[in-house]
C-alpha atoms as a PDB file:
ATOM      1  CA  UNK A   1     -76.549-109.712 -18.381  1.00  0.00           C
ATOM      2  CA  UNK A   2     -76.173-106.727 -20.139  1.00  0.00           C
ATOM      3  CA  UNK A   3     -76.397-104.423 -16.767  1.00  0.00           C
ATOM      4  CA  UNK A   4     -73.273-106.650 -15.534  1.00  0.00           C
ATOM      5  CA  UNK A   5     -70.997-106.199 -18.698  1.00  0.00           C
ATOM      6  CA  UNK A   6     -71.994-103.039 -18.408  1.00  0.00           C
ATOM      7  CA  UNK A   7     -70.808-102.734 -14.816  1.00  0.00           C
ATOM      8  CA  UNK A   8     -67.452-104.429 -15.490  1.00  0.00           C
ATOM      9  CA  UNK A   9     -66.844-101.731 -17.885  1.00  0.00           C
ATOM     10  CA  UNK A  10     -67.223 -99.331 -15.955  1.00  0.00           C
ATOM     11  CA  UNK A  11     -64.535-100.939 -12.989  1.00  0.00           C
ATOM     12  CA  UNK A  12     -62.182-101.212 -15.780  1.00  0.00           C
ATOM     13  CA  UNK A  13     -62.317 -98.275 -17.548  1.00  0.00           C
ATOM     14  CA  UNK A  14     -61.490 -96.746 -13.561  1.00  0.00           C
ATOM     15  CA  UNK A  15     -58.953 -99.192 -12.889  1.00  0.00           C
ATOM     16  CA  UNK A  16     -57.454 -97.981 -16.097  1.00  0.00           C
ATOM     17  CA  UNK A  17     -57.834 -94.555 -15.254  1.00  0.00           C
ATOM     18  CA  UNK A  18     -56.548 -94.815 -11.546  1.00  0.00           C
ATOM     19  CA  UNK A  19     -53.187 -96.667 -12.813  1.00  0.00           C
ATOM     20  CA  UNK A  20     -52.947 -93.573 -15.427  1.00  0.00           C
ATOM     21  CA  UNK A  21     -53.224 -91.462 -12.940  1.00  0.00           C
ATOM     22  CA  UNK A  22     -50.813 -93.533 -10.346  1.00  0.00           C
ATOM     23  CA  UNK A  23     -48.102 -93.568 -12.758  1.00  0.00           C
ATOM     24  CA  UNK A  24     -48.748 -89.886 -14.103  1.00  0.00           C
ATOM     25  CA  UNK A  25     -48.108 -89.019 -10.703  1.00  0.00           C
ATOM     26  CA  UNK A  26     -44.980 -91.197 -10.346  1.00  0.00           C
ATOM     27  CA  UNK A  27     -43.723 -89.878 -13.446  1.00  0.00           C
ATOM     28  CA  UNK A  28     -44.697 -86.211 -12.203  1.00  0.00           C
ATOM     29  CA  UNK A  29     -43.040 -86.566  -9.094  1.00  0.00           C
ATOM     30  CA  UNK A  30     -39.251 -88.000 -10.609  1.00  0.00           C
ATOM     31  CA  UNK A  31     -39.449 -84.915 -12.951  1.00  0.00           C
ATOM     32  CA  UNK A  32     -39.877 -82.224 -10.438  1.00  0.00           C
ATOM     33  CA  UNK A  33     -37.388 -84.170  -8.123  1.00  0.00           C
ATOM     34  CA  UNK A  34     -34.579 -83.988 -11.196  1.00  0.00           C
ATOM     35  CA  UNK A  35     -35.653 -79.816 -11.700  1.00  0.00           C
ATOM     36  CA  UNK A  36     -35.373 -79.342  -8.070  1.00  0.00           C
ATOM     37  CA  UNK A  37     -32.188 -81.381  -7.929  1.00  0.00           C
ATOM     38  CA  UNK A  38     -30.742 -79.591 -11.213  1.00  0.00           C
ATOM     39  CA  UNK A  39     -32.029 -76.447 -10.046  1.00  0.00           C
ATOM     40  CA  UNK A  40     -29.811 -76.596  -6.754  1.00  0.00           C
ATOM     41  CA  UNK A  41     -26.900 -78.238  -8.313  1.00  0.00           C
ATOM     42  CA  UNK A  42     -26.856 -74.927 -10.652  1.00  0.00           C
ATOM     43  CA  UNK A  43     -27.153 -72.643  -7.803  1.00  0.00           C
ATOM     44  CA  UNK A  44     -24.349 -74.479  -5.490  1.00  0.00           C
ATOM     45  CA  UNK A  45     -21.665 -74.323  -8.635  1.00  0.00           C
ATOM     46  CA  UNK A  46     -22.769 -70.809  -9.495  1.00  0.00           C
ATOM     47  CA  UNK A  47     -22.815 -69.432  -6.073  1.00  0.00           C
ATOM     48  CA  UNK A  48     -18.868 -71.849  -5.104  1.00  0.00           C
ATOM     49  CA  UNK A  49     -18.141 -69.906  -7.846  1.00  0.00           C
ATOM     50  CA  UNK A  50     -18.852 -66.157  -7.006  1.00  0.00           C
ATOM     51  CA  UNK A  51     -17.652 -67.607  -3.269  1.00  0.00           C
ATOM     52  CA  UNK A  52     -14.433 -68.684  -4.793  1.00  0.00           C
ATOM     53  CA  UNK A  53     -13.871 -65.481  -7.042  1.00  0.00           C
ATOM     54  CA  UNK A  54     -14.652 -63.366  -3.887  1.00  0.00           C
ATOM     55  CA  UNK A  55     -12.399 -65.239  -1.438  1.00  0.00           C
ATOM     56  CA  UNK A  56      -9.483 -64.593  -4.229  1.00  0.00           C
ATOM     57  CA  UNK A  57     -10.890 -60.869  -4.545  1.00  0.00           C
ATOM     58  CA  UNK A  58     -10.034 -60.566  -0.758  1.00  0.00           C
ATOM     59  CA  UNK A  59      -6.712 -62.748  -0.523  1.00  0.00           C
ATOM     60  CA  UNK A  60      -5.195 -60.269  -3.147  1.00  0.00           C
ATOM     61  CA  UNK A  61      -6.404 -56.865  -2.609  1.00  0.00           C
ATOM     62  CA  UNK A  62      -5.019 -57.727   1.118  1.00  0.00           C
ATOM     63  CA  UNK A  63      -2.030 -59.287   0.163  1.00  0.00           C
ATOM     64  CA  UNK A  64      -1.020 -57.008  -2.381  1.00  0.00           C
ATOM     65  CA  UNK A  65      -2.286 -53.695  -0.819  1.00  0.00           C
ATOM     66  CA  UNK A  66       0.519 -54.617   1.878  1.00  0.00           C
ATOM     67  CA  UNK A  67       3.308 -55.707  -0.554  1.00  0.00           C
ATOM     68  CA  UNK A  68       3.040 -52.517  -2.201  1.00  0.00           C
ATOM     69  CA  UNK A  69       3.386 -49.754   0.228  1.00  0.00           C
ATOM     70  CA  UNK A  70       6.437 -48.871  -0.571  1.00  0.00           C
ATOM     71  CA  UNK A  71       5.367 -48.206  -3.631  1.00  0.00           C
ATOM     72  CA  UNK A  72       2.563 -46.048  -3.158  1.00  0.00           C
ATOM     73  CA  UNK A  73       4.379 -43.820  -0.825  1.00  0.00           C
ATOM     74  CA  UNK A  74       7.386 -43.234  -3.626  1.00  0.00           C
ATOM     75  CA  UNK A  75       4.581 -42.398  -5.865  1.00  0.00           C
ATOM     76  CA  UNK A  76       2.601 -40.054  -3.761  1.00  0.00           C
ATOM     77  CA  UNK A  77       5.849 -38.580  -2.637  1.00  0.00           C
ATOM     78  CA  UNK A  78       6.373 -37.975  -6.451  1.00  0.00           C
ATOM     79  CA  UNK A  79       2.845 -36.980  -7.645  1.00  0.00           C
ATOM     80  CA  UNK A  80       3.464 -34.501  -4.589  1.00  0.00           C
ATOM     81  CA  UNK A  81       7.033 -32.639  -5.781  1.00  0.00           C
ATOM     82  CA  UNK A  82       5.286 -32.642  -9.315  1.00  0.00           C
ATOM     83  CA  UNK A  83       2.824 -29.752  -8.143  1.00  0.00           C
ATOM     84  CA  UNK A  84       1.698 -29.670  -4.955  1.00  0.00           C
ATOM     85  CA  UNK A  85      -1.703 -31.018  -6.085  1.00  0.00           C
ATOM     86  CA  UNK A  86      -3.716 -34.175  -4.161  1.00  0.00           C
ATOM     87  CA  UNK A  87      -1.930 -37.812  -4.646  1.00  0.00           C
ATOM     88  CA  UNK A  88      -5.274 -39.320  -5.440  1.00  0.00           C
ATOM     89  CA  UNK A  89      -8.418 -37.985  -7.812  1.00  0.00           C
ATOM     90  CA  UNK A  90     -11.792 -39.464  -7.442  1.00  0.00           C
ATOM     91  CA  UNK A  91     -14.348 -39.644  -9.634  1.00  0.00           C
ATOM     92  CA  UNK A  92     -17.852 -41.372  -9.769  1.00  0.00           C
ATOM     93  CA  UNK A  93     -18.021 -44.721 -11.668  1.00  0.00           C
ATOM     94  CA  UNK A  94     -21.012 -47.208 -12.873  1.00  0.00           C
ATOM     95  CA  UNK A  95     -20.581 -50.794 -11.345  1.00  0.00           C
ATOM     96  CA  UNK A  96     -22.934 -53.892 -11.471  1.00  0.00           C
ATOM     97  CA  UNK A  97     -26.473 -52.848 -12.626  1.00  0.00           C
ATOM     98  CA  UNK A  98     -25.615 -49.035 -12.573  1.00  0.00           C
ATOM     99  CA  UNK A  99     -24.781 -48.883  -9.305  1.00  0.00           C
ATOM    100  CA  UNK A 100     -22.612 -45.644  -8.834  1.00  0.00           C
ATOM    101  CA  UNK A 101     -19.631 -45.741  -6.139  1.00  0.00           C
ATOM    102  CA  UNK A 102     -15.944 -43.513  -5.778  1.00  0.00           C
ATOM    103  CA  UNK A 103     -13.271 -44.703  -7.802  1.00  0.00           C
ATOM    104  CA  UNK A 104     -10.051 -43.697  -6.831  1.00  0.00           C
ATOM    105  CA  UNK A 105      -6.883 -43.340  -9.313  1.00  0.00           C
ATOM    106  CA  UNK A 106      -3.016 -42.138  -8.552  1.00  0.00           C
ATOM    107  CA  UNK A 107      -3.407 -38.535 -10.042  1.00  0.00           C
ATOM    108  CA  UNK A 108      -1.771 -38.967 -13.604  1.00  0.00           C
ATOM    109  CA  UNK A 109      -2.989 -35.272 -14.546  1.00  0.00           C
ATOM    110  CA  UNK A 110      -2.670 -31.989 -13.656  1.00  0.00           C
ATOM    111  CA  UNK A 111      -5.139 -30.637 -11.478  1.00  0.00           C
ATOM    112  CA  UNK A 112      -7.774 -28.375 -13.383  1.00  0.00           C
ATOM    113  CA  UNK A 113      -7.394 -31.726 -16.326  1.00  0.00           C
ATOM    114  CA  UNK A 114     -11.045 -31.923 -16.271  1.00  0.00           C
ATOM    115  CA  UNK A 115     -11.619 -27.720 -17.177  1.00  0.00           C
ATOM    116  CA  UNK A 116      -9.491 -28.178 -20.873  1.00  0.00           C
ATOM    117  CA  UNK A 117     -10.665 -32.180 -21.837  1.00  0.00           C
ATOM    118  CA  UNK A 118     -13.731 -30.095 -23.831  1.00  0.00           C
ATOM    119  CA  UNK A 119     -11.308 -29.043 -25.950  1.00  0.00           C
ATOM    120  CA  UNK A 120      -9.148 -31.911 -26.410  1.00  0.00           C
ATOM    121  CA  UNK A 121     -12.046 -33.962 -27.539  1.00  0.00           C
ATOM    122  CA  UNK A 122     -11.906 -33.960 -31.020  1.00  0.00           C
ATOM    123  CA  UNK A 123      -8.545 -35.252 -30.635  1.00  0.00           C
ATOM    124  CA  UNK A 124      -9.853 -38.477 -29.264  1.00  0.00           C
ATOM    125  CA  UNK A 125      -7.820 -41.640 -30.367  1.00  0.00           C
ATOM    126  CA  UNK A 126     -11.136 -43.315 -30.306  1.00  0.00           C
ATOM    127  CA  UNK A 127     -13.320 -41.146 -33.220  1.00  0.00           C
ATOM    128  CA  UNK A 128     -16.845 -41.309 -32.906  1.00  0.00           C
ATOM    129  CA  UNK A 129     -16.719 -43.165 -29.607  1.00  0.00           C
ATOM    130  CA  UNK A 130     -18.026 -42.838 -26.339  1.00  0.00           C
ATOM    131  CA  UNK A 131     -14.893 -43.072 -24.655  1.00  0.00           C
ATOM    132  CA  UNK A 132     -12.526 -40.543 -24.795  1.00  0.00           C
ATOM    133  CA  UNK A 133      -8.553 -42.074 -25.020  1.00  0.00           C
ATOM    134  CA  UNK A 134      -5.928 -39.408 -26.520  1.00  0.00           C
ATOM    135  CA  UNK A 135      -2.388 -40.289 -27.439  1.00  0.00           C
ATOM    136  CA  UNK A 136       0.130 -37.493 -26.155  1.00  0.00           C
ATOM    137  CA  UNK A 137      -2.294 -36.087 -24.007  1.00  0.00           C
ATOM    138  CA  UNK A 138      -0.819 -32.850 -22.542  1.00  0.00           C
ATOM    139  CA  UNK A 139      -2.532 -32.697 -19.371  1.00  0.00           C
ATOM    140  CA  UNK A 140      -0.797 -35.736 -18.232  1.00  0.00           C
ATOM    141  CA  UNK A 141       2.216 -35.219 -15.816  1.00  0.00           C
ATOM    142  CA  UNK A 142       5.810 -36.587 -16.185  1.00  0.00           C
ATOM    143  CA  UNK A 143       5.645 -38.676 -13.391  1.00  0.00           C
ATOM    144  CA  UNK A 144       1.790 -39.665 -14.620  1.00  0.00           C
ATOM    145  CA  UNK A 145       3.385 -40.765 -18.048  1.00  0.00           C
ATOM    146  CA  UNK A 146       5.531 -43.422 -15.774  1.00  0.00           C
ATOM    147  CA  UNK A 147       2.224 -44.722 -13.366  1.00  0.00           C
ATOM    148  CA  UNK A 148      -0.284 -44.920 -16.718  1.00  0.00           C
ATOM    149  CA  UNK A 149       2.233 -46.600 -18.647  1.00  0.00           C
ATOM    150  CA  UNK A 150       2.984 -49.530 -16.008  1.00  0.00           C
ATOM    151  CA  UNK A 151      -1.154 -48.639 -14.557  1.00  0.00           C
ATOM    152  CA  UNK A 152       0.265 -47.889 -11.160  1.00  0.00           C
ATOM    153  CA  UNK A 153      -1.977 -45.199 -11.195  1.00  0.00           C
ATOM    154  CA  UNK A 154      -4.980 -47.575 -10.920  1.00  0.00           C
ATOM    155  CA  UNK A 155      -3.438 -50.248  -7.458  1.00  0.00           C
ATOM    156  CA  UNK A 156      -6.311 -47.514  -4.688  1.00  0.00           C
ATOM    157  CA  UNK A 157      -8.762 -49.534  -6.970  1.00  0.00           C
ATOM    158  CA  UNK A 158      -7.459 -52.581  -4.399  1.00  0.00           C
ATOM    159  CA  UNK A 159      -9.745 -50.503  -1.842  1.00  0.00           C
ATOM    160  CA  UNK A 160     -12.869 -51.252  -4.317  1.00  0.00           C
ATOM    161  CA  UNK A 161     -11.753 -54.621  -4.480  1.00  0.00           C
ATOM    162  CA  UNK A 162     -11.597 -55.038  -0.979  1.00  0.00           C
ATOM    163  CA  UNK A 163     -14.991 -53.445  -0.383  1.00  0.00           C
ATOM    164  CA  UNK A 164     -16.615 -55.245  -2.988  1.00  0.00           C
ATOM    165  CA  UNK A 165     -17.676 -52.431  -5.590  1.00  0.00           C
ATOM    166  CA  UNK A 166     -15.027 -53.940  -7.767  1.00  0.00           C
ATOM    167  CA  UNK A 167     -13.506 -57.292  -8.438  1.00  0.00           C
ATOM    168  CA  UNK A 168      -9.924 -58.461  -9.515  1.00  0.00           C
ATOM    169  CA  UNK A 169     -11.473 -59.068 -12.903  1.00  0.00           C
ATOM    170  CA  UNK A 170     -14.158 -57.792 -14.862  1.00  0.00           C
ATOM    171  CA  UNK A 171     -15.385 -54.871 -17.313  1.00  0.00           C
ATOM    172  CA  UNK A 172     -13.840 -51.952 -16.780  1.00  0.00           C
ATOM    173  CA  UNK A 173     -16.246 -49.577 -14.702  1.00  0.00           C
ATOM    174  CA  UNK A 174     -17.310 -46.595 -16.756  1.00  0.00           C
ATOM    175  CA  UNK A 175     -17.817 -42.869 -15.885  1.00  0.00           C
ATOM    176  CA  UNK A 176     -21.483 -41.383 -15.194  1.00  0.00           C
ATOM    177  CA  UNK A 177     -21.150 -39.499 -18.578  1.00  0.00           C
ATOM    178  CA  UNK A 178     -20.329 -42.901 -20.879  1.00  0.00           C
ATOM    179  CA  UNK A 179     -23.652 -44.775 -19.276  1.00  0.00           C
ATOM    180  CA  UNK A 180     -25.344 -42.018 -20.047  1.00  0.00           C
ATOM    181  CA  UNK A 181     -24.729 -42.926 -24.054  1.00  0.00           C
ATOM    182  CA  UNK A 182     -25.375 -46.168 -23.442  1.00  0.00           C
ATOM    183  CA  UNK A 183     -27.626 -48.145 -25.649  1.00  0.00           C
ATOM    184  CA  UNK A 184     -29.239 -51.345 -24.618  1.00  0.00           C
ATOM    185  CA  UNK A 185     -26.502 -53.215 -25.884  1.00  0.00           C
ATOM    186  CA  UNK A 186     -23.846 -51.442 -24.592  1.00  0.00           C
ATOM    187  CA  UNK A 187     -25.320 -51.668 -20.646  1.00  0.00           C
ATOM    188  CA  UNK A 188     -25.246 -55.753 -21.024  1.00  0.00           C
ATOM    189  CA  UNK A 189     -21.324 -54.685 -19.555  1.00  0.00           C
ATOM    190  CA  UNK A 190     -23.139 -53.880 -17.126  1.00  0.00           C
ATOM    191  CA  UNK A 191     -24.150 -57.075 -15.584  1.00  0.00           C
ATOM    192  CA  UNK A 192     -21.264 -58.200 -13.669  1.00  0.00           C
ATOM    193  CA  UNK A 193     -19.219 -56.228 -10.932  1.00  0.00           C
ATOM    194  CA  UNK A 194     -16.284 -54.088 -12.667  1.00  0.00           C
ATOM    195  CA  UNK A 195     -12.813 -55.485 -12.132  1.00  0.00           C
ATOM    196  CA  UNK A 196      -9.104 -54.024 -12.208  1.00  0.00           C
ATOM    197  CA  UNK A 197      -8.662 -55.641 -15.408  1.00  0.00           C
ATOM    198  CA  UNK A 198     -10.448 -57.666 -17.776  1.00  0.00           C
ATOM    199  CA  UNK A 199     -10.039 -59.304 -21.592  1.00  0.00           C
ATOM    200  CA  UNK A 200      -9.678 -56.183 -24.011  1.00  0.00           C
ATOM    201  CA  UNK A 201      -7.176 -54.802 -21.414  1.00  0.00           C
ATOM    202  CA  UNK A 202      -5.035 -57.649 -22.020  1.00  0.00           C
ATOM    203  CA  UNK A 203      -5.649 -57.604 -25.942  1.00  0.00           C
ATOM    204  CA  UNK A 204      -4.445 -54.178 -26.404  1.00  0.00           C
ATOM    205  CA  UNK A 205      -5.720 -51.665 -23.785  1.00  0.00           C
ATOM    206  CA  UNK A 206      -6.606 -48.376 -25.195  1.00  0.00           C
ATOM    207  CA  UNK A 207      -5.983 -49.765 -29.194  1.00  0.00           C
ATOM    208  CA  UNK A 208      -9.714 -51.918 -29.000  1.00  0.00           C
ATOM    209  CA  UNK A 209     -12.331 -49.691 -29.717  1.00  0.00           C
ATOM    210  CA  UNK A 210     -15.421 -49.082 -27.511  1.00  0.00           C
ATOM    211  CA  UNK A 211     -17.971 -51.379 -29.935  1.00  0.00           C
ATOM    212  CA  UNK A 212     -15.334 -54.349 -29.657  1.00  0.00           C
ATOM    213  CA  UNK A 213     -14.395 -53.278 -25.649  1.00  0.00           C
ATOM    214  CA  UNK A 214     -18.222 -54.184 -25.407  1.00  0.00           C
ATOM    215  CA  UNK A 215     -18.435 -57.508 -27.300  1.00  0.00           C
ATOM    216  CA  UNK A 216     -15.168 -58.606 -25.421  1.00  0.00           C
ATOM    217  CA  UNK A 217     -16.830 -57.815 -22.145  1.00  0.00           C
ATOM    218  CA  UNK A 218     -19.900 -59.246 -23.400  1.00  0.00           C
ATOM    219  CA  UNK A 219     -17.910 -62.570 -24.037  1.00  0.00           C
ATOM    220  CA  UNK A 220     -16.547 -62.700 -20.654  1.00  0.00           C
ATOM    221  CA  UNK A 221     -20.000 -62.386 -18.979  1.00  0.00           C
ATOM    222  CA  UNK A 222     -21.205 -64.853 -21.108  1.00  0.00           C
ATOM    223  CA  UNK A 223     -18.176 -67.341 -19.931  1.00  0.00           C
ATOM    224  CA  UNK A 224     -16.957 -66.098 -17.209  1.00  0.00           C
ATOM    225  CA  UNK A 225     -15.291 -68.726 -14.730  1.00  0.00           C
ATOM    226  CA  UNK A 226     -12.989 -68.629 -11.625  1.00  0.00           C
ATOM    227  CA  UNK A 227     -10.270 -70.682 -13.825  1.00  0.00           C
ATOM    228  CA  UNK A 228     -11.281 -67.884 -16.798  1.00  0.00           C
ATOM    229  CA  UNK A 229     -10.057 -65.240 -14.088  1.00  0.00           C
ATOM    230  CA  UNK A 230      -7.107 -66.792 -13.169  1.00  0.00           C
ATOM    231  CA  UNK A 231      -5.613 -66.748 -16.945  1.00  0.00           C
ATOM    232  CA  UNK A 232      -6.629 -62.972 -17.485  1.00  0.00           C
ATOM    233  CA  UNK A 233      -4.863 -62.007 -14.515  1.00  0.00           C
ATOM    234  CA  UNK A 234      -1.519 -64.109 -15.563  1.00  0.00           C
ATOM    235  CA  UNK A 235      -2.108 -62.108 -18.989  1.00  0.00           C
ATOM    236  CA  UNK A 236      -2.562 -59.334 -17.435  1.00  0.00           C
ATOM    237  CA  UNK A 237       1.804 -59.259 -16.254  1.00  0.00           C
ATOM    238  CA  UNK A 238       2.773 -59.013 -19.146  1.00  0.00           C
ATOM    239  CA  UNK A 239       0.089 -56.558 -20.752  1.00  0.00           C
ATOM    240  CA  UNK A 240       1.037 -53.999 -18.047  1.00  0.00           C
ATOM    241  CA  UNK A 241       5.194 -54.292 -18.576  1.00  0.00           C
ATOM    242  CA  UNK A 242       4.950 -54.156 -21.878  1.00  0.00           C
ATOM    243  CA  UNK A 243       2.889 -50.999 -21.849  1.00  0.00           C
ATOM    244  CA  UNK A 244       0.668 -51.191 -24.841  1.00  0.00           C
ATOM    245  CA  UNK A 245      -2.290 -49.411 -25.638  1.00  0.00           C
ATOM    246  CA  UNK A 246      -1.772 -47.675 -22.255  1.00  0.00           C
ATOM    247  CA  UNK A 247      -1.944 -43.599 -22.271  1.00  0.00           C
END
């Protein structure tokens, strides 16, 4: 008698155990189902996104690249009868990650600029900065006082765009010598591809300081959307008529 209650515990306490197990497994199953499902919902509205934002990046750089010849050859023509010197001026950049790539600009300076900025520094509108922004600066030409003001001088970036070292918006790339002062916090402007214009350019250009140029970008990373773009570039109109904060 004893051996047979004994032996009907022992079915039960499997039973038991196999149902635990059968709906453990049920229950495992759904919840790796809804992770795999989330999972790929995330990555299809993250990468429609970046497909979207790309798709605009190449609609405009096209679009407007064509529309404005006519500009770029009065300004080249002008940069040209200013002093003989090249219409564009390259210079290395730091994109997404720290990837380095040419960055062209319509020459807004004169041509040995680079030789006398070591003693303009302490001038430097932003003090104690990494980024060097001067008010008056007397390397600029007259004709490069015109293109900064209305940032004709940076439309080759379109090229970049194009290519896709540089987007219609984002943080604005910096040179090889800024990274270099980086700190840890600085470089999180570093995780998204550089654009043509981006938040702090349309809150005051040059007047934000490098510390809040960062936590703006920061912001944007943080919240960046295709919808996000489109407002910043509708800002971005008036920012660059009404000229401030540009030198």
């Amino acid at each position: 008698m004893q051996e047979s209650i004994t032996e009907t515990s022992r079915v039960e306490i499997l039973d038991e155990l196999l149902d635990r197990y059968e709906k453990g497994g049920v229950k495992s199953f759904r919840n790796q189902f809804l992770f795999i499902r989330k999972k790929y919902a995330w990555l299809f509205v993250v990468g429609g996104a970046s497909l979207l934002k790309r798709l605009l990046d190449i609609l405009f750089s096209i679009v407007l690249s064509i529309l404005l010849i006519p500009l770029f050859v009065i300004v080249a023509i002008g940069i040209k009868l200013t002093d003989g010197g090249p219409v564009l001026y390259w210079q290395q950049r730091v994109g997404k990650w720290g990837r380095e790539f040419p960055f062209p600009k319509f020459r807004s300076m004169t041509v040995d600029a680079e030789k006398h900025k070591e003693a303009l520094l302490a001038q430097s509108h932003h003090e104690n900065s990494i980024t060097f922004k001067m008010k008056d600066d007397p390397r600029i030409t007259k004709i490069g006082k015109i293109i900064r003001r209305l940032s004709i001088d940076e439309l080759p970036q379109l090229f970049c765009v194009l290519t896709g070292k540089m987007s219609l918006v984002g943080p604005r790339p910096a040179t090889v010598d800024e990274v270099s002062l980086y700190t840890l916090k600085d470089r999180r402007r570093l995780d998204a591809i550089p654009g043509l214009t981006c938040i702090w350019q349309v809150s005051g250009r040059g007047d934000i300081p490098f510390k809040q140029q960062v936590e703006l970008d920061v912001q944007y990373i943080e919240s960046q959307s295709f919808f996000n773009d489109i407002i910043i570039l509708f800002k971005t109109i008036p920012a660059v008529l009404t000229g401030k904060g540009a030198y």
